[in-house]
N, C-alpha and C. Protein backbone atom coordinates (compact mmCIF):
# COMPACT_ATOMS: atom_id res chain seq x y z
N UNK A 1 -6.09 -18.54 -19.07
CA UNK A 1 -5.55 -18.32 -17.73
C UNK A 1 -4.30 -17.43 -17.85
N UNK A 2 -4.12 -16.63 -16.53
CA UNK A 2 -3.17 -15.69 -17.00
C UNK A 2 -1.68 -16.31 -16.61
N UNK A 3 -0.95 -16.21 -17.40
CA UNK A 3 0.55 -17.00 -17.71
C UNK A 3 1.60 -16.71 -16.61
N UNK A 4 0.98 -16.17 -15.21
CA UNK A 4 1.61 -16.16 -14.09
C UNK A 4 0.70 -17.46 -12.88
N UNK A 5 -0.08 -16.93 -13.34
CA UNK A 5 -1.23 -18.54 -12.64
C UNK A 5 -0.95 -19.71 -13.02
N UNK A 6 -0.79 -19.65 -14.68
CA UNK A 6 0.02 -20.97 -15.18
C UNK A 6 0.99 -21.53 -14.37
N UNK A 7 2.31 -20.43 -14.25
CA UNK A 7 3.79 -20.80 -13.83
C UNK A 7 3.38 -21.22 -12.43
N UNK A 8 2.37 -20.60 -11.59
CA UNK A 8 2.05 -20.92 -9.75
C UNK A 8 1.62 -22.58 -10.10
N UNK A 9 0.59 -22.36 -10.65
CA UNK A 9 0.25 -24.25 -10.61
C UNK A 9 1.16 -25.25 -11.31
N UNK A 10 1.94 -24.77 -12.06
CA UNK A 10 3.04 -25.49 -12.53
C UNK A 10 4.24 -25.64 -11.70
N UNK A 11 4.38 -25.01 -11.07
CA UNK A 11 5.61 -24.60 -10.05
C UNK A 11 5.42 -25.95 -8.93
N UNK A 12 4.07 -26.35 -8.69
CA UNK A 12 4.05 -27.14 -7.65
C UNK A 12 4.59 -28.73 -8.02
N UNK A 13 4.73 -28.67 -9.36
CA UNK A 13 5.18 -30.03 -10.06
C UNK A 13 6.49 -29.77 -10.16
N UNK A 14 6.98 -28.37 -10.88
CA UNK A 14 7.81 -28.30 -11.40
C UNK A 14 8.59 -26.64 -10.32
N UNK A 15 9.24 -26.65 -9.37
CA UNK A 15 9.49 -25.50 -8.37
C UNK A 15 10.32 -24.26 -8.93
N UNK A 16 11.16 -24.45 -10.31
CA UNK A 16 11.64 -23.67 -10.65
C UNK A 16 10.81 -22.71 -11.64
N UNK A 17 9.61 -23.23 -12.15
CA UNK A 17 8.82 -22.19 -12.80
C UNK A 17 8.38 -20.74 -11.62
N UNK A 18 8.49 -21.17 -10.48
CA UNK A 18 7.91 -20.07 -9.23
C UNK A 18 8.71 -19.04 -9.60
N UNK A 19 10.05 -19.19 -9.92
CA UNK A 19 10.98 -17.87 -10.52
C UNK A 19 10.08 -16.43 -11.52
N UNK A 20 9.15 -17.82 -12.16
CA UNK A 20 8.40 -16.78 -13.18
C UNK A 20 7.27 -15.68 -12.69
N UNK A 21 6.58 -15.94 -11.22
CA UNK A 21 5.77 -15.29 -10.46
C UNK A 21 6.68 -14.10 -9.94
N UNK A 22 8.05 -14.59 -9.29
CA UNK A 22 8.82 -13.97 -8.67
C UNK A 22 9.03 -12.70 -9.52
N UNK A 23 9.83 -12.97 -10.81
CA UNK A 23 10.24 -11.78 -11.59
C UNK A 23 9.18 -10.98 -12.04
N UNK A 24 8.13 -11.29 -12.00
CA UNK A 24 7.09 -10.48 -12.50
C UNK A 24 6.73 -9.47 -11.67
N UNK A 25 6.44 -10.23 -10.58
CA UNK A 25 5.50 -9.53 -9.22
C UNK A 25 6.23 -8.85 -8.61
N UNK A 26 7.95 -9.52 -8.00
CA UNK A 26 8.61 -9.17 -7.05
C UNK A 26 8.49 -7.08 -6.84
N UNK A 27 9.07 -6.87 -7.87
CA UNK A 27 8.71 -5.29 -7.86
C UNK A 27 7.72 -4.17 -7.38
N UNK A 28 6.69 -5.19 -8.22
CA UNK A 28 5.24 -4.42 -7.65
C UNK A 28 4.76 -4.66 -6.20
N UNK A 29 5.15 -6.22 -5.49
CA UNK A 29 5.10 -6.01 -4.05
C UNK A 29 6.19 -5.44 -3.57
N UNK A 30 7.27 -5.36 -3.79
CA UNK A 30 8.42 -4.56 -2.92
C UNK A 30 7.92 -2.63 -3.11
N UNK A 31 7.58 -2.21 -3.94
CA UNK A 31 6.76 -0.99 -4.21
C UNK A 31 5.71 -0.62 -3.02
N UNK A 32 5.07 -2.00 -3.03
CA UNK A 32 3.65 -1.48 -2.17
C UNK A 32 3.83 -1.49 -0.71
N UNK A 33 5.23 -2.39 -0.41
CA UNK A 33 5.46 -2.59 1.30
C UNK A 33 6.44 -1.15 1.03
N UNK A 34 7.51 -0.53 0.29
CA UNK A 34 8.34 -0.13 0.28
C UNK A 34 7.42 1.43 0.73
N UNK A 35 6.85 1.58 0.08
CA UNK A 35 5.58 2.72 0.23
C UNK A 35 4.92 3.08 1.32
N UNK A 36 4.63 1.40 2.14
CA UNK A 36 3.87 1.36 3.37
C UNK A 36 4.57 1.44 4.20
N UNK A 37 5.86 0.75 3.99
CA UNK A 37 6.43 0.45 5.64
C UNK A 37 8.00 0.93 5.55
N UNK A 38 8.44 1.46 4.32
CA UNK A 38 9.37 1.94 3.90
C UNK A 38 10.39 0.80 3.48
N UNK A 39 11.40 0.90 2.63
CA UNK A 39 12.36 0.42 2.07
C UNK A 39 12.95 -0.85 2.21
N UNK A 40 13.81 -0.06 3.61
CA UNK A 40 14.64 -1.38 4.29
C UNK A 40 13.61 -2.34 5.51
N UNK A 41 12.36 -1.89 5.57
CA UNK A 41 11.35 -3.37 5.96
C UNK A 41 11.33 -3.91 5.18
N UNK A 42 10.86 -3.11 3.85
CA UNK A 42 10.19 -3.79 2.48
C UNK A 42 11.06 -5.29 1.96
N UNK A 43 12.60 -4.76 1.95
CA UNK A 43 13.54 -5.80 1.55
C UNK A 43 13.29 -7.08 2.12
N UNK A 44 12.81 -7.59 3.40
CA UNK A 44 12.67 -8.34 4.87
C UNK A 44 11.35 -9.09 4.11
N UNK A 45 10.45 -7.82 4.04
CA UNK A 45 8.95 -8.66 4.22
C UNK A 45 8.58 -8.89 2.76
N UNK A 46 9.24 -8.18 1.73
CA UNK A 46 9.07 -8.91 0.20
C UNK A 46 9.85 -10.34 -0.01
N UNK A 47 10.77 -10.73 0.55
CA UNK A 47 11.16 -12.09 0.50
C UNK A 47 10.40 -12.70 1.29
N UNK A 48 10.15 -12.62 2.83
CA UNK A 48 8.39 -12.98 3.26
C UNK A 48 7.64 -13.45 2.88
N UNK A 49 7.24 -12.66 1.79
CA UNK A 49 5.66 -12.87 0.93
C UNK A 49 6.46 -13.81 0.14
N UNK A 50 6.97 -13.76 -0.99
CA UNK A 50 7.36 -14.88 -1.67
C UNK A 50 7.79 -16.03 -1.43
N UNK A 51 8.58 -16.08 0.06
CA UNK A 51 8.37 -17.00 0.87
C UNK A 51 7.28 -18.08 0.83
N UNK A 52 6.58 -17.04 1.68
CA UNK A 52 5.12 -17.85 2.07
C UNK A 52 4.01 -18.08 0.66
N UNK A 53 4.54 -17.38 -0.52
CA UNK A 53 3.70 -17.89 -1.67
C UNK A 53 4.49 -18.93 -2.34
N UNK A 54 5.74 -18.96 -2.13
CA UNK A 54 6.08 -20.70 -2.20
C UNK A 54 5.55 -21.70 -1.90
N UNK A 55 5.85 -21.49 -0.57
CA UNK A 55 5.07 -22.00 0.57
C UNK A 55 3.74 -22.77 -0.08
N UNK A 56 2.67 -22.15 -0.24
CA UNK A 56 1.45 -22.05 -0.55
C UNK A 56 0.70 -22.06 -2.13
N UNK A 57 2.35 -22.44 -3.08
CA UNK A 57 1.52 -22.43 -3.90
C UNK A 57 0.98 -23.43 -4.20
N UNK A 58 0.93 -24.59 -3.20
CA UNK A 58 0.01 -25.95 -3.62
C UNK A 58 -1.49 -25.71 -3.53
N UNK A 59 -1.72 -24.26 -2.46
CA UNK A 59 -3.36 -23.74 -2.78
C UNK A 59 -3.61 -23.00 -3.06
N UNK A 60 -2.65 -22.52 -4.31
CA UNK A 60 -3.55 -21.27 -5.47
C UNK A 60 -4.98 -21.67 -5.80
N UNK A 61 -5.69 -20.92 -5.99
CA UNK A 61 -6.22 -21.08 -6.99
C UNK A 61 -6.95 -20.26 -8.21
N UNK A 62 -6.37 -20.28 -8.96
CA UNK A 62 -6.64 -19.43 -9.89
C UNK A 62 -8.36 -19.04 -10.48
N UNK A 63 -9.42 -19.96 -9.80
CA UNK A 63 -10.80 -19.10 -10.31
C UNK A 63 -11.32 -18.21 -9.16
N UNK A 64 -10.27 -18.20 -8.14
CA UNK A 64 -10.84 -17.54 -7.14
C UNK A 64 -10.14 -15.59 -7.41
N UNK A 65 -9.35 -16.05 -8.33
CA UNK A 65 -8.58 -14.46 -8.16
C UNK A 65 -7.33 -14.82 -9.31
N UNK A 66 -6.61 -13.36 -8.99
CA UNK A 66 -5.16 -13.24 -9.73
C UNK A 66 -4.38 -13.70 -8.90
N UNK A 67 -2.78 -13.84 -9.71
CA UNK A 67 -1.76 -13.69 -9.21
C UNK A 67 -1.72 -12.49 -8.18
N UNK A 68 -1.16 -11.96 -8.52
CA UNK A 68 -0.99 -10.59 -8.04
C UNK A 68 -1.66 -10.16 -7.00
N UNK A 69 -3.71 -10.59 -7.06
CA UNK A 69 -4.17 -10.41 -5.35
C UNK A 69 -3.74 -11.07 -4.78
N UNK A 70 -3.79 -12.24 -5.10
CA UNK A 70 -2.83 -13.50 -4.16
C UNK A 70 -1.67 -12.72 -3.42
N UNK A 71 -0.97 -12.33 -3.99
CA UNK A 71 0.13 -12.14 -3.52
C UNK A 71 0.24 -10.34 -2.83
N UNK A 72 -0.73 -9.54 -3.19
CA UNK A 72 -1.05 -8.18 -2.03
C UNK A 72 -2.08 -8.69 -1.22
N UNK A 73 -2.54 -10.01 -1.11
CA UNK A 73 -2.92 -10.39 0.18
C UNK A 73 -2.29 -10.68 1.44
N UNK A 74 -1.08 -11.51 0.87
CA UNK A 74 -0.16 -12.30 1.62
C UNK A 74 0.70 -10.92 2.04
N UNK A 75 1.21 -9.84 1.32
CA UNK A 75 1.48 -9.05 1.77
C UNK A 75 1.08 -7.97 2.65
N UNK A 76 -0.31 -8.06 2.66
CA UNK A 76 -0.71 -7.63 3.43
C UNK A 76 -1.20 -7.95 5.29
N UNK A 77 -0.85 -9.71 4.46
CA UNK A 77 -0.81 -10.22 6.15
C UNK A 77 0.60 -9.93 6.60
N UNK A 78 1.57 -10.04 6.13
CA UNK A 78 2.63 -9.55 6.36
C UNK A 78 2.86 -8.66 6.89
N UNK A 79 2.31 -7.49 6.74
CA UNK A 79 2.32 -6.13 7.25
C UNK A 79 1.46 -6.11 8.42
N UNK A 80 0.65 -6.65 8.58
CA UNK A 80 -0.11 -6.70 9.61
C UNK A 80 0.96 -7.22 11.09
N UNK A 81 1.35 -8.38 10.13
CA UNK A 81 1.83 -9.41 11.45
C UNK A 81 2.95 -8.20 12.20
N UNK A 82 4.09 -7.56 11.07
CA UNK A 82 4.99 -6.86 11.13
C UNK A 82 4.34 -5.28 12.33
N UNK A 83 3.03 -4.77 11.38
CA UNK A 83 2.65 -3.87 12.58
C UNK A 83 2.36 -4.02 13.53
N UNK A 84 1.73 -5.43 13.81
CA UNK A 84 1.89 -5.70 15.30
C UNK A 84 2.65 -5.85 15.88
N UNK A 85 3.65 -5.85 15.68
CA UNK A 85 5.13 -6.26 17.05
C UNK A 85 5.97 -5.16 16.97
N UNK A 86 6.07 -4.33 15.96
CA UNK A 86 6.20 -3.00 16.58
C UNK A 86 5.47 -1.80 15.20
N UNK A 87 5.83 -0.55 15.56
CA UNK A 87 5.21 0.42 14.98
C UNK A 87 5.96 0.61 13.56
N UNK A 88 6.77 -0.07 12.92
CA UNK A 88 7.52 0.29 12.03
C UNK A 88 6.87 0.67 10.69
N UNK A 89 5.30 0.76 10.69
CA UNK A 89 4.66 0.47 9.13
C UNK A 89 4.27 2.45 9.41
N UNK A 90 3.79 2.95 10.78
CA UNK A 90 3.72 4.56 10.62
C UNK A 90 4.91 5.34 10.69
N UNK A 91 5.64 4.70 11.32
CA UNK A 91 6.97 5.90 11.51
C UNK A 91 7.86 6.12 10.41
N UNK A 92 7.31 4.63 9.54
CA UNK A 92 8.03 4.65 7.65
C UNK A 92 6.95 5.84 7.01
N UNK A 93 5.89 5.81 7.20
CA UNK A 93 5.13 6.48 6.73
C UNK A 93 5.52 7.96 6.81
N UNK A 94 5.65 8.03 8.47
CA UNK A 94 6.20 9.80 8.44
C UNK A 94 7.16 9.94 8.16
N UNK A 95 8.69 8.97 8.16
CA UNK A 95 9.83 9.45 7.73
C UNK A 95 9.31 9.83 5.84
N UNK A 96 8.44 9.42 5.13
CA UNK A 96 8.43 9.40 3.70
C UNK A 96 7.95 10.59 3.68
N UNK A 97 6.69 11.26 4.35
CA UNK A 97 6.39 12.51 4.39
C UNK A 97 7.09 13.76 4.55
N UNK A 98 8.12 13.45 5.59
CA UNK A 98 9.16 14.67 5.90
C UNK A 98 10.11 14.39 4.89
N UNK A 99 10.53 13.73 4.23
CA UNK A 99 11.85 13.27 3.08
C UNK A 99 10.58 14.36 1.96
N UNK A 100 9.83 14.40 2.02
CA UNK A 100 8.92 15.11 0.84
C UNK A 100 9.05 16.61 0.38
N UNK A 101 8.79 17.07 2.21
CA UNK A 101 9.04 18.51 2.14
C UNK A 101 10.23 19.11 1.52
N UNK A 102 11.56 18.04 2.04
CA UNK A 102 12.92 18.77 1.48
C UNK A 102 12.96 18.52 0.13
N UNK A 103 12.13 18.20 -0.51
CA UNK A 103 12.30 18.39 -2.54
C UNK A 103 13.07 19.86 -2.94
N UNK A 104 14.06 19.68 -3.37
CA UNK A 104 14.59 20.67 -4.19
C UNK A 104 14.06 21.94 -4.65
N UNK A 105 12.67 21.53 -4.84
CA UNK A 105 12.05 22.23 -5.85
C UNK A 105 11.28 23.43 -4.99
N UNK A 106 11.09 23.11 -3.71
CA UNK A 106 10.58 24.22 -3.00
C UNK A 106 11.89 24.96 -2.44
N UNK A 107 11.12 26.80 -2.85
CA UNK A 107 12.23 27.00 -2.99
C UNK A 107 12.17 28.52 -1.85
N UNK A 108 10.61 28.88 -1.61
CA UNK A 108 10.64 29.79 -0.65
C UNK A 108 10.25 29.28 0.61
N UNK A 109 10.67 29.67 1.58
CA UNK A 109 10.39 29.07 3.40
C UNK A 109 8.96 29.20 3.59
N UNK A 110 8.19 29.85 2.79
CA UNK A 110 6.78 30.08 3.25
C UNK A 110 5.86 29.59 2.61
N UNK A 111 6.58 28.75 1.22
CA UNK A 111 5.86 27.72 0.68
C UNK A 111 6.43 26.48 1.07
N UNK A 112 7.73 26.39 1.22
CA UNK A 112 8.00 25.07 1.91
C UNK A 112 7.29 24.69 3.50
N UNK A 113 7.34 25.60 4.78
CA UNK A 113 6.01 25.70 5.62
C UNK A 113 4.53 24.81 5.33
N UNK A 114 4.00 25.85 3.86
CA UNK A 114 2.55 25.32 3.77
C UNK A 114 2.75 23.82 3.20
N UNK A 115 4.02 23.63 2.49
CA UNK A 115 4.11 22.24 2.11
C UNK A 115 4.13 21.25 3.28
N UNK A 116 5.03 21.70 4.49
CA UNK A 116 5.10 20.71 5.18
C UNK A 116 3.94 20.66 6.30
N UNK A 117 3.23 21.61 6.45
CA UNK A 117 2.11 21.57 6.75
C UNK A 117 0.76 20.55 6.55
N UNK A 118 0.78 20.93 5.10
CA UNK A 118 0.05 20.03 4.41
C UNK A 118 0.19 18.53 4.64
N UNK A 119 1.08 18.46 4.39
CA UNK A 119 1.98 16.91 4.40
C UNK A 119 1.97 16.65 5.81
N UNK A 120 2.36 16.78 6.71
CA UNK A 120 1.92 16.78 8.40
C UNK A 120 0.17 16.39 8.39
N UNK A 121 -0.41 17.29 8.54
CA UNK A 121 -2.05 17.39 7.96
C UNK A 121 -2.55 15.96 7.30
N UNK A 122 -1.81 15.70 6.38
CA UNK A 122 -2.37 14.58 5.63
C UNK A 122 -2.18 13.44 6.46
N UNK A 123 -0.54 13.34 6.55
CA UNK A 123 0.38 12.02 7.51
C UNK A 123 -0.87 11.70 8.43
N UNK A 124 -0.58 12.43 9.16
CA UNK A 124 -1.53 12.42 10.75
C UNK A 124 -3.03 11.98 10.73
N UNK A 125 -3.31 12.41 9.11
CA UNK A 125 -4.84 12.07 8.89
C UNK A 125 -4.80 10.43 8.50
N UNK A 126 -3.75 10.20 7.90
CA UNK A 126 -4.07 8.84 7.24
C UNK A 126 -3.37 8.01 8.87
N UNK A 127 -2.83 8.22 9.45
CA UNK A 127 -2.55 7.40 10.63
C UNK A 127 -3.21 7.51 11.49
N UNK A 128 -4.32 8.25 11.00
CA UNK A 128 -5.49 7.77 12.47
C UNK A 128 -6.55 6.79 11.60
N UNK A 129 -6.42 7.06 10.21
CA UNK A 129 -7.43 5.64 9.84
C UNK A 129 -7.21 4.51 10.50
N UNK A 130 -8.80 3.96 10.15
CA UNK A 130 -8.25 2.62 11.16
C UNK A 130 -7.38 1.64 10.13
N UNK A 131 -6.49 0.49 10.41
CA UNK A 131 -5.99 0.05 10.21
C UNK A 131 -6.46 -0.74 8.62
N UNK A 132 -7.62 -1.22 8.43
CA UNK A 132 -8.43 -2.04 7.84
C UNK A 132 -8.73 -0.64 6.55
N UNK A 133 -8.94 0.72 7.09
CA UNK A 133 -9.24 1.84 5.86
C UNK A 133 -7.71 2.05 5.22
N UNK A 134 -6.33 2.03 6.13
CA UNK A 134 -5.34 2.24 5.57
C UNK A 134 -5.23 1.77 4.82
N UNK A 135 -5.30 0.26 4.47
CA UNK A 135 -4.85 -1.12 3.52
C UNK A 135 -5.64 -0.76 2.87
N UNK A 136 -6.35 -0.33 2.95
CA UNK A 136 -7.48 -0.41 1.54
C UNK A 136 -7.21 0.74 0.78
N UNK A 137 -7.08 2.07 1.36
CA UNK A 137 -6.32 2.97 0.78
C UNK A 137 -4.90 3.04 0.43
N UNK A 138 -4.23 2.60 0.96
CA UNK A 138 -3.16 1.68 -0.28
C UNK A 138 -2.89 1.25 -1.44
N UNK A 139 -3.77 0.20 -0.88
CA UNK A 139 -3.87 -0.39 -2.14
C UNK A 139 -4.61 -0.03 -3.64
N UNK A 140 -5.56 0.96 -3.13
CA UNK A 140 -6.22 1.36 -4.37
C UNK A 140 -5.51 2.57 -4.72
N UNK A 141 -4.95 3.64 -4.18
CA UNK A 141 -4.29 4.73 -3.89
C UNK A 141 -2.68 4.71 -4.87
N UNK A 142 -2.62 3.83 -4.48
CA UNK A 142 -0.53 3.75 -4.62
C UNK A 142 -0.58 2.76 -5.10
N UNK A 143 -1.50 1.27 -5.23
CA UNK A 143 -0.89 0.04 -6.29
C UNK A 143 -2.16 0.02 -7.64
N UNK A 144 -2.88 1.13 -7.05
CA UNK A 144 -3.95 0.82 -8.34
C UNK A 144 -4.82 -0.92 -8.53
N UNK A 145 -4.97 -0.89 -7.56
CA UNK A 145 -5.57 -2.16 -7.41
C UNK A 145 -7.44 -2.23 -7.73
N UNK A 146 -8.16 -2.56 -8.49
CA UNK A 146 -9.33 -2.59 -8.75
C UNK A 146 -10.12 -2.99 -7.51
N UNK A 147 -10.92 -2.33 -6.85
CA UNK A 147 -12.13 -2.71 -6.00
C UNK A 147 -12.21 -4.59 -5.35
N UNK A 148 -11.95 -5.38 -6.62
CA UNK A 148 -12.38 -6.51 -6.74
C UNK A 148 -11.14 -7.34 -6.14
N UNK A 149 -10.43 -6.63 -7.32
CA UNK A 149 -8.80 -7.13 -6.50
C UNK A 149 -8.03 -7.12 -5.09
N UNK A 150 -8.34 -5.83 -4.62
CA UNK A 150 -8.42 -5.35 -3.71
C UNK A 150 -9.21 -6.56 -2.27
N UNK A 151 -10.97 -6.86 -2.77
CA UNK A 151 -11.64 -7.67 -2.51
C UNK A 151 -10.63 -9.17 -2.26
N UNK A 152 -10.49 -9.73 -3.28
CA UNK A 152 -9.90 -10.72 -3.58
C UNK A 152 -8.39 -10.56 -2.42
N UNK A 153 -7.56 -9.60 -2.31
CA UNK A 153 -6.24 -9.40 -1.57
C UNK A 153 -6.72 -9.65 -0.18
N UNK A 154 -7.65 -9.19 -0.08
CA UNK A 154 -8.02 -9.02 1.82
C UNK A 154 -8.88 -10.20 2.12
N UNK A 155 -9.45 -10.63 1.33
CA UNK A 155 -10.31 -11.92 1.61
C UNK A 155 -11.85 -11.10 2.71
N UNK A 156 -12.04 -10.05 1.58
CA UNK A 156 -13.18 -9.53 2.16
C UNK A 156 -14.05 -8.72 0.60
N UNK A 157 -15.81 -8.80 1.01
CA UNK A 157 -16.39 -8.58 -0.23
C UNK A 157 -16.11 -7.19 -0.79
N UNK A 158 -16.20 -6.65 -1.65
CA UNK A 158 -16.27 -5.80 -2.65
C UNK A 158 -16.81 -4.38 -2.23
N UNK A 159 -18.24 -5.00 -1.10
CA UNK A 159 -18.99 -3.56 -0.66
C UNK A 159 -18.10 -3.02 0.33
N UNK A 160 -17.55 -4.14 1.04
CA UNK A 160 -16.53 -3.85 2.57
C UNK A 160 -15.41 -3.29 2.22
N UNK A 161 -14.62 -3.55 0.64
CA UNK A 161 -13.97 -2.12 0.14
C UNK A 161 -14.41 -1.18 0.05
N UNK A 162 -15.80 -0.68 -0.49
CA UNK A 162 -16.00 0.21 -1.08
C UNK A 162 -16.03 1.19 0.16
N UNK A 163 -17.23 0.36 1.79
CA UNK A 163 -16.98 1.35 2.43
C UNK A 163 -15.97 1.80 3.23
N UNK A 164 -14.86 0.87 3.21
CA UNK A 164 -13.46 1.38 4.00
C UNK A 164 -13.01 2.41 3.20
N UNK A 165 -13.10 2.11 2.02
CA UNK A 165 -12.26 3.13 0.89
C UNK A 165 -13.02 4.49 1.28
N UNK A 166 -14.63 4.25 1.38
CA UNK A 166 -15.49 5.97 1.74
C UNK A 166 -15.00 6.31 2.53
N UNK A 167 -14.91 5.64 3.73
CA UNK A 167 -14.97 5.94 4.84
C UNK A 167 -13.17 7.05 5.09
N UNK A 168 -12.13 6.18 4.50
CA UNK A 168 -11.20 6.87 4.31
C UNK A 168 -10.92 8.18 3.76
N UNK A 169 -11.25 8.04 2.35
CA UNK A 169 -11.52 9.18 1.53
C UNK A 169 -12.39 10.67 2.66
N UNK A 170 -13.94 9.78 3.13
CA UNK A 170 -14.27 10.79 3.96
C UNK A 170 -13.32 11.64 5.28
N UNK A 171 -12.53 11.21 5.72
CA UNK A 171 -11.76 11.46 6.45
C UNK A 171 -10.35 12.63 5.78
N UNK A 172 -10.22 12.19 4.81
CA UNK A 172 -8.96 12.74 4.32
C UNK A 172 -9.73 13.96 3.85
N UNK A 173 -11.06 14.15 3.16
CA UNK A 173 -11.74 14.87 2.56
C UNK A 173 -11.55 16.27 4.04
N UNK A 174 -12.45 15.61 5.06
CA UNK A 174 -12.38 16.52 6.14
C UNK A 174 -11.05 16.93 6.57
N UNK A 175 -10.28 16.40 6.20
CA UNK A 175 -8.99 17.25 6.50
C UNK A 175 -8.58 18.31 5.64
N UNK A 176 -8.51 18.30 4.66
CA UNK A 176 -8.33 19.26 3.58
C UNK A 176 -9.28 20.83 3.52
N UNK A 177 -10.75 19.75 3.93
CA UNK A 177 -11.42 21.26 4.22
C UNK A 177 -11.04 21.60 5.43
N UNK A 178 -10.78 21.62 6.55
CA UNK A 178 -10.31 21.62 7.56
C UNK A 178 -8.54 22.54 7.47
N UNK A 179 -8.15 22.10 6.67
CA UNK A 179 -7.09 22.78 6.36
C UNK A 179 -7.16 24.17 5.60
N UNK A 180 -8.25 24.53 4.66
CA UNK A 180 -8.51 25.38 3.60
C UNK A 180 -9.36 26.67 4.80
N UNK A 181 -9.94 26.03 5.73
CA UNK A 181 -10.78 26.64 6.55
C UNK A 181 -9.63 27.45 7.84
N UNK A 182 -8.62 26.20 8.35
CA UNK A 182 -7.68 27.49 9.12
C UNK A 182 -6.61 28.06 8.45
N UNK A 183 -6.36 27.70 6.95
CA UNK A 183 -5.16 28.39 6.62
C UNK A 183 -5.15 29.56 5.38
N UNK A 184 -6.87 29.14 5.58
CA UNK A 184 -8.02 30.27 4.25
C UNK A 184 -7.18 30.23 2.49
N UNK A 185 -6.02 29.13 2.53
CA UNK A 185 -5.39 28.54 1.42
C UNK A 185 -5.80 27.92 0.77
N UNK A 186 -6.48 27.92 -0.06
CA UNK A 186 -7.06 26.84 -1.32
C UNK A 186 -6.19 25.88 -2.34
N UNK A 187 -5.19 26.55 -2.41
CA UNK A 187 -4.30 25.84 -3.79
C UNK A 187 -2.93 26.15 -3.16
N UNK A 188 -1.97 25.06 -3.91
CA UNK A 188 -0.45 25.27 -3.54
C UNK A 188 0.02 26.55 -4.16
N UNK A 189 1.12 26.54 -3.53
CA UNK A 189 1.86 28.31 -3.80
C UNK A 189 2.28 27.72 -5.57
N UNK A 190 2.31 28.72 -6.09
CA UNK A 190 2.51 28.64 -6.98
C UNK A 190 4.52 28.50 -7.14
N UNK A 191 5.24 28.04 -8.29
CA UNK A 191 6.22 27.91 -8.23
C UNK A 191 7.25 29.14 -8.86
């Protein structure tokens, strides 16, 4: 068993082993909300989740899954609950996109343009996924989460990733050609 599942079912006897889930994980969920919903939510709704996996760790259970889905599940209800009462999980999204364009590193106005173009293009594409393709592209996207895991986080089967994940991908796909088609640009400007 993996030695964070240990410390969850031990924790319920013993509450100070939960520290050991905490230091492990805490990062990698503050990463994945910090990503989604930006920073200073992330701070709010990563104590949240650990919260509520306190909370709950009297019903781990470890043959059903990992640590870790366990806990980008709970985060992900989190985010949910959070996007419903107001919009704060897209407008983090576009503030991260426009913070992108101003990189240092672009350095002519007419490649910084196609950059922020692009990046506009994309934003706009992934915020019309539906809600259920976002999370899933997330999570496989930016936390590297396996299909299964993924499965296991949402409390939905494996195929119902696979086709949110198509279905996404298909979407982002059509944007790009879509982009290559009005801006007859194939590749980034070179540096």
């Amino acid at each position: 068993m993996d030695p964070t599942a240990v410390a969850v079912v031990a924790s319920v006897e013993d509450p100070a082993r939960f520290g050991e889930v905490f230091d492990r994980h805490y990062p990698l969920i503050w990463r994945y909300l910090a990503r989604t919903v930006g920073p200073d939510v992330a701070d709010d709704l990563a104590g949240d989740v650990f919260a509520a996996a306190f909370c709950a760790r009297d019903r781990f259970d470890p043959t059903r899954g990992h640590v870790r889905s366990w806990l980008y599940g709970i985060a992900a209800n989190r985010m949910r609950l959070a996007h419903r009462t107001d919009g704060r999980a897209r407008r983090a999204l576009s503030r991260f996109a426009r913070e992108q364009v101003t990189d240092d590193d672009i350095s002519a106005v007419d490649d910084a343009r196609w950059y922020a173009d692009r990046i506009e293009r994309v934003r706009n594409a992934m915020l019309d996924l539906d809600a259920d393709e976002f999370e899933v592209l997330t999570l496989v996207a930016w936390e590297e989460l396996s299909y299964r895991e993924v499965a296991a986080a949402l409390a939905i089967p494996v195929g119902t990733v696979r086709s949110r994940l198509h279905r996404a991908r298909t979407r982002l796909r059509a944007l790009v050609h879509e982009d290559v088609r009005q801006t007859g640009r194939r590749e980034a400007p070179r540096p």
